[in-house]
Protein backbone atom coordinates (compact mmCIF):
# COMPACT_ATOMS: atom_id res chain seq x y z
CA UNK A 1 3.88 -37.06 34.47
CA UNK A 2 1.81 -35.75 36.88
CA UNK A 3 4.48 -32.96 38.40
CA UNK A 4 4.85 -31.61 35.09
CA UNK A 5 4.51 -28.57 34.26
CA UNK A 6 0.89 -26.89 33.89
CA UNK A 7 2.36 -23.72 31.69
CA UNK A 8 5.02 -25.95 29.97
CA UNK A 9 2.17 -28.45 28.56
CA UNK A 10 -0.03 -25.47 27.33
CA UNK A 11 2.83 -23.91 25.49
CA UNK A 12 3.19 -26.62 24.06
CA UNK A 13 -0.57 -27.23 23.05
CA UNK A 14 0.06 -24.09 21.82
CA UNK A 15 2.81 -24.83 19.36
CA UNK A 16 1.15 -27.70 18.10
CA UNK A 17 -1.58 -26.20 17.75
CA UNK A 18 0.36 -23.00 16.11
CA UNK A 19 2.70 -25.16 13.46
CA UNK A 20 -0.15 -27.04 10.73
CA UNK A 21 -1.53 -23.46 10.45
CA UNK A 22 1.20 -21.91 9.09
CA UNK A 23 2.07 -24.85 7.19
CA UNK A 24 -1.94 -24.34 5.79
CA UNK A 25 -1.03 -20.99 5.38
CA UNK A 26 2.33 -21.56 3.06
CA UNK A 27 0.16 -24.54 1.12
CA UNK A 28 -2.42 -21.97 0.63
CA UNK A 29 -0.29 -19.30 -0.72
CA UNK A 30 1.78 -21.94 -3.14
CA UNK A 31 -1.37 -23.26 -4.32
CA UNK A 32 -2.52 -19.86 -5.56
CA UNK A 33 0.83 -19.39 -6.97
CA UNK A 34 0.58 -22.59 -8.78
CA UNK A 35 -2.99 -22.22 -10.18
CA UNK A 36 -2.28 -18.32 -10.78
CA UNK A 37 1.19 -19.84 -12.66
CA UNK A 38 -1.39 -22.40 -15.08
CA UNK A 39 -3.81 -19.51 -15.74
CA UNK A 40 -0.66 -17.38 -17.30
CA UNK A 41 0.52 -20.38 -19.24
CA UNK A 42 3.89 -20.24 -17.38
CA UNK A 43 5.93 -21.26 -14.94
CA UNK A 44 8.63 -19.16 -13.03
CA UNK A 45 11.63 -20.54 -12.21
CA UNK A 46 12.42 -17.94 -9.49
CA UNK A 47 9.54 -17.86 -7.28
CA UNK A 48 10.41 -14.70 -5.52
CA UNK A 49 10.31 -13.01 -8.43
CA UNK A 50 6.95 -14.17 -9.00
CA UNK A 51 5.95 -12.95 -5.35
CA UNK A 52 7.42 -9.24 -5.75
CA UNK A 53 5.27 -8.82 -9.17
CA UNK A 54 2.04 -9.34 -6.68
CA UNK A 55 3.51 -7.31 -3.79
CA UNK A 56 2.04 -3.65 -3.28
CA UNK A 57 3.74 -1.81 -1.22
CA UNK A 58 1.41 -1.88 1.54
CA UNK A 59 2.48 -5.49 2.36
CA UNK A 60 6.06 -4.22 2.88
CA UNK A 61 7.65 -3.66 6.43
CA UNK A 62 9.29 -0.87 5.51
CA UNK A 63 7.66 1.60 3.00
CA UNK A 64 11.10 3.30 2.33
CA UNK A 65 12.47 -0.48 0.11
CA UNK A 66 10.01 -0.18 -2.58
CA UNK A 67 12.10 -2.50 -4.55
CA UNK A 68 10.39 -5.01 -2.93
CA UNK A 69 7.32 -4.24 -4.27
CA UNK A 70 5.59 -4.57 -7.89
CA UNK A 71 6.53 -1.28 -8.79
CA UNK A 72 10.16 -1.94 -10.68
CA UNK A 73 8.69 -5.00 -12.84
CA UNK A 74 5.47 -2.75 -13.41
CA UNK A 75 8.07 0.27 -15.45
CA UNK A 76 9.63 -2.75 -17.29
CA UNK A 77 6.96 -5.08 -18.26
CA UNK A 78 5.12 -1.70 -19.11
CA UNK A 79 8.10 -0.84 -21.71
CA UNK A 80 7.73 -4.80 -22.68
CA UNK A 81 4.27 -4.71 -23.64
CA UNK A 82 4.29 -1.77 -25.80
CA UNK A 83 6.89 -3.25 -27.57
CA UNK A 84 5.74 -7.03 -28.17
CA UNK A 85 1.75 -4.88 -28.90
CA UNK A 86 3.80 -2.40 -31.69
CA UNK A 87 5.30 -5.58 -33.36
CA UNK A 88 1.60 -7.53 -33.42
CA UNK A 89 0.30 -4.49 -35.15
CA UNK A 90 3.14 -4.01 -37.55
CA UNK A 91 3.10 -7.55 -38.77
CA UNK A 92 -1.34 -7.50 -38.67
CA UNK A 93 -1.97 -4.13 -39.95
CA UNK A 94 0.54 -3.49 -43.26
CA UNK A 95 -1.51 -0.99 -44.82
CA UNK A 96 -2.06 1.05 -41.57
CA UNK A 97 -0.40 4.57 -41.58
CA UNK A 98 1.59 5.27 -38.30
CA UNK A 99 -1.19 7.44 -36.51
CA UNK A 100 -3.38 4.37 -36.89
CA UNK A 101 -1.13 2.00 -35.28
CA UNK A 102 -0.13 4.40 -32.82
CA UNK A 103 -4.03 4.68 -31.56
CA UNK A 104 -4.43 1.20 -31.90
CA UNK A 105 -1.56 0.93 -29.38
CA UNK A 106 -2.70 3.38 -26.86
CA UNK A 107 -5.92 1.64 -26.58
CA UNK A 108 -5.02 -1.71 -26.23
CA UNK A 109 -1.64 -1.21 -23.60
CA UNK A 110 -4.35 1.28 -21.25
CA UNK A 111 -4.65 0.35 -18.16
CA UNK A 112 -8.22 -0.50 -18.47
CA UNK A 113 -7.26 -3.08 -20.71
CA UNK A 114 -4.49 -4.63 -18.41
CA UNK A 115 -6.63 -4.51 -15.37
CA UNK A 116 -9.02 -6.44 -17.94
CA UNK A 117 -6.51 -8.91 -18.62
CA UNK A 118 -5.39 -9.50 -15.12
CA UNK A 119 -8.91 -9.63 -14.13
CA UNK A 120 -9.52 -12.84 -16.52
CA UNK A 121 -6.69 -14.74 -15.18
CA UNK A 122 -7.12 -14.45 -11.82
CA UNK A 123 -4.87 -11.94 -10.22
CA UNK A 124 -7.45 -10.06 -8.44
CA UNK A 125 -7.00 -12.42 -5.27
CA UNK A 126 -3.53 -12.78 -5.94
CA UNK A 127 -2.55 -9.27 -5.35
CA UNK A 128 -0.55 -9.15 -1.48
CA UNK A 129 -1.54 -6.32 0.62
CA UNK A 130 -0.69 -4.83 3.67
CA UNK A 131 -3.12 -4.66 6.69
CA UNK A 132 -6.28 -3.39 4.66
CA UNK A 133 -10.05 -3.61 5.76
CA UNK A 134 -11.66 -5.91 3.73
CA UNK A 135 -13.84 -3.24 1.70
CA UNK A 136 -10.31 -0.74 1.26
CA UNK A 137 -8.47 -3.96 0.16
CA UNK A 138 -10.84 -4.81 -2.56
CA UNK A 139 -10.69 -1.20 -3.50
CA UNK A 140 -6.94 -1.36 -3.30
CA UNK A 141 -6.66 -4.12 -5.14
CA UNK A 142 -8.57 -3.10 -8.43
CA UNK A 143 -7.09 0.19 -8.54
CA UNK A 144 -3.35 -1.75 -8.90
CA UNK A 145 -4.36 -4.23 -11.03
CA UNK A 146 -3.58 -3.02 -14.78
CA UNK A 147 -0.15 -1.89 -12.88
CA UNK A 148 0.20 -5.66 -11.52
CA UNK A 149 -0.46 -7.10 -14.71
CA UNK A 150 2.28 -5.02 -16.25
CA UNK A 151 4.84 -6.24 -13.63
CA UNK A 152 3.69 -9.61 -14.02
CA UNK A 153 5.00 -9.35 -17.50
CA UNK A 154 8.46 -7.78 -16.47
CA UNK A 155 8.83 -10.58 -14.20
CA UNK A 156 8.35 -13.01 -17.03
CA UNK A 157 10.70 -11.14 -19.11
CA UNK A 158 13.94 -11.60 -16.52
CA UNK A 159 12.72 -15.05 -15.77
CA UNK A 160 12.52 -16.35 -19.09
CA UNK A 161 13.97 -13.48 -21.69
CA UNK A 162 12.03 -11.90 -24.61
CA UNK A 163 10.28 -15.01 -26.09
CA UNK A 164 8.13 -15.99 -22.98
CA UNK A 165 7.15 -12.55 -22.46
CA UNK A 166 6.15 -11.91 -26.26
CA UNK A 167 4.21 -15.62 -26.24
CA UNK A 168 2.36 -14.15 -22.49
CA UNK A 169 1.22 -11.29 -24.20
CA UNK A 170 -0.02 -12.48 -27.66
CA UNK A 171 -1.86 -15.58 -26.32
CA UNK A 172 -3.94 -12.76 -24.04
CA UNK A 173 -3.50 -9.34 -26.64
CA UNK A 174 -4.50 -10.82 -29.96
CA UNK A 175 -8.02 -11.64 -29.46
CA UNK A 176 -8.49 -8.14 -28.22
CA UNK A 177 -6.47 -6.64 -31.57
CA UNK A 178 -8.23 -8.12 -33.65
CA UNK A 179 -11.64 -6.79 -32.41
CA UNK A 180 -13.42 -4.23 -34.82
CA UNK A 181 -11.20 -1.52 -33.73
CA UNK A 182 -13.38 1.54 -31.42
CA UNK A 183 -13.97 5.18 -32.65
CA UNK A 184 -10.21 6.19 -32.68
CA UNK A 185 -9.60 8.51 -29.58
CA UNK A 186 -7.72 11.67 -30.09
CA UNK A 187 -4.06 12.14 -28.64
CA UNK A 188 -5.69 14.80 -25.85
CA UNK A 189 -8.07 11.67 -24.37
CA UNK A 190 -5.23 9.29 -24.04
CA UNK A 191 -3.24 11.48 -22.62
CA UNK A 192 -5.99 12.69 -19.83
CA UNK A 193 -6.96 9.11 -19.12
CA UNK A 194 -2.92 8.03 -19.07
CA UNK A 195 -2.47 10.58 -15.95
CA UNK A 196 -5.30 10.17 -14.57
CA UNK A 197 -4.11 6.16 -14.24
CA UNK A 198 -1.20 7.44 -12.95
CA UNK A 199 -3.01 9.61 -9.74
CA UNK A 200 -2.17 13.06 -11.86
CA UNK A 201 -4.20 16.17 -12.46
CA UNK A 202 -5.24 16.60 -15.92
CA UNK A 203 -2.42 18.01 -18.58
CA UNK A 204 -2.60 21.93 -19.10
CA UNK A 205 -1.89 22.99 -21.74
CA UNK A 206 -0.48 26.62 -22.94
CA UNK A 207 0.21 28.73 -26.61
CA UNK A 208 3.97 29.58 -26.51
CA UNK A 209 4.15 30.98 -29.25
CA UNK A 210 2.20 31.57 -32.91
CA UNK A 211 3.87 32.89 -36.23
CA UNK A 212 2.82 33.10 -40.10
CA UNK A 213 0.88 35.37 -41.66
CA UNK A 214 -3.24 36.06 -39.56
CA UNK A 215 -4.53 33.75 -42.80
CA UNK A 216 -2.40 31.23 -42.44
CA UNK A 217 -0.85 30.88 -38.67
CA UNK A 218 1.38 27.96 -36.98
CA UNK A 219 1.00 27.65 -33.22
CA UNK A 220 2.98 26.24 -30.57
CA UNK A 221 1.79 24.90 -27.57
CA UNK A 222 3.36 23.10 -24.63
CA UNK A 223 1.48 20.49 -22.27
CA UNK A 224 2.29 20.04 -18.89
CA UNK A 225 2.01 16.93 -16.48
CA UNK A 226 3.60 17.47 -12.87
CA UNK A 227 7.22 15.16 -12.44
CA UNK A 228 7.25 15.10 -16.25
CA UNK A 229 9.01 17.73 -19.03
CA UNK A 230 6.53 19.79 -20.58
CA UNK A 231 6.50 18.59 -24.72
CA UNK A 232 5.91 20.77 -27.36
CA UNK A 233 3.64 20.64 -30.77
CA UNK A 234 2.81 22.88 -33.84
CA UNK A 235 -0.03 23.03 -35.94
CA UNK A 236 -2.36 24.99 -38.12
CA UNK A 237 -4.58 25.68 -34.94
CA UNK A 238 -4.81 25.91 -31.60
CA UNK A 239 -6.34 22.72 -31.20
CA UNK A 240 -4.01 20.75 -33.66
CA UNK A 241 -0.94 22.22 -31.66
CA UNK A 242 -2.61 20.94 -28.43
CA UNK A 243 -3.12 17.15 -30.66
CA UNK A 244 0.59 17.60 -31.58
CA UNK A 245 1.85 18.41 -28.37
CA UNK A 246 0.03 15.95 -26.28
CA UNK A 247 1.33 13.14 -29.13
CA UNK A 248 4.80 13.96 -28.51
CA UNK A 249 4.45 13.58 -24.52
CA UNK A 250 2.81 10.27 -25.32
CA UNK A 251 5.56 9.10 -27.80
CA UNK A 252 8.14 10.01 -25.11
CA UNK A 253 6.76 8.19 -22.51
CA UNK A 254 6.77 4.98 -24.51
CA UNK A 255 2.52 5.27 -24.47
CA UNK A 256 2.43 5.63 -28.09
CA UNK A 257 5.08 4.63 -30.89
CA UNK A 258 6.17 7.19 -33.31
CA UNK A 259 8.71 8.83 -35.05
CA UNK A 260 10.80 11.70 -35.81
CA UNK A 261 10.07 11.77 -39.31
């Protein structure tokens, strides 16, 4: 005992000393899983799945494999939300007309409103990030959280299908529908604030084209978002072309519901 090594017995101080932190560590992080997991009223059955809804891409060794990251659950659970939302509002609002519903929608799938929702159940702390100062991580962290929300919703879908995705989003989406509904924002607004979530300039919006007699003109207008096919609308005036337009980009991006009718 005493020829042993000097270095040999500090490395393996070292270890020792090494090993119940990262044990800590993994209790730590499966805790917060766990108590995250009560808060949403559900309980994955594939844990990774779980971790890459809370992943930003920050905390990923290599940038290039998004895949890993929230960012693929956040474009389905996006998709899933505005579905399970337009069925709650078809089934609680029969005698509301289309352009109703389809505000109603816009303002309750925002990503103010998911952020909100996140917010409330604890995901704030959840959220993994790369190698952040603490005051650009909070930052970080707030700006992604309507987007984590959203994934955390796709990830429920694929872990347990349709059903446990609709119940996630009704117990925490009908309290807020039913709220005395807010001046109704016009098509233009949602749009602005929808790109503007998204890190994009503000649509622009040009007259292509106007037709009819000068008392009684139609105008066509196309908006334009960078990365996204310009959309078209008519109407009576400039500004209800603009309306029409900015709708139509809306509908096709799955923001809004609508119809070709």
């Amino acid at each position: 005992m005493l020829d042993a090594d000097p270095a040999s017995a500090e490395a393996l101080q070292d270890g020792a000393a090494r090993q119940p932190k990262k044990a800590g560590a993994r209790r730590s992080t499966k805790a917060m899983a766990a108590e995250l997991e009560k808060n949403l009223g559900y309980t994955f059955k594939d844990a990774d799945l779980f971790a890459v809804a809370l992943t930003h891409v920050s905390a990923l060794k290599s940038a290039r494999n998004r895949t890993e990251s929230y960012q693929r659950l956040e474009f389905l659970g996006d998709h899933v939300l505005g579905l399970v939302v337009s069925d709650m509002l078809y089934r609680a609002f029969p005698n509301a007309d289309e352009g109703e519903m389809s505000k109603r929608l816009a303002d309750l799938v925002r990503r103010e409103t998911c952020a909100d929702v996140a917010k409330n159940l604890g995901m704030l702390e959840a959220i993994k990030l790369g190698t952040v100062g603490h005051g650009a991580g909070a930052r970080l962290r707030k700006s992604v959280l309507g987007d984590i929300c959203e994934a955390v919703i796709g990830a429920i879908f694929l872990d347990g299908g349709y059903a446990a995705a609709a119940d996630f989003v009704r117990r925490n989406w009908t309290d807020r529908m039913q709220k005395p509904m807010k001046a109704l924002r016009d098509p233009k607004t949602v749009l602005q604030e929808w790109a503007q979530g998204r890190g994009l300039p503000p649509p622009t919006y040009q007259e292509i084209a106007r037709t009819g007699p000068d008392h009684d003109p139609v105008f066509s207008v196309a908006v334009e978002l960078p990365g996204h096919v310009p959309a078209e609308g008519r109407g009576s005036s400039k500004r209800a072309a603009e309306k029409a337009a900015a709708t139509a980009l809306l509908v096709r991006e799955g923001v809004l519901s609508g119809t070709n009718d």
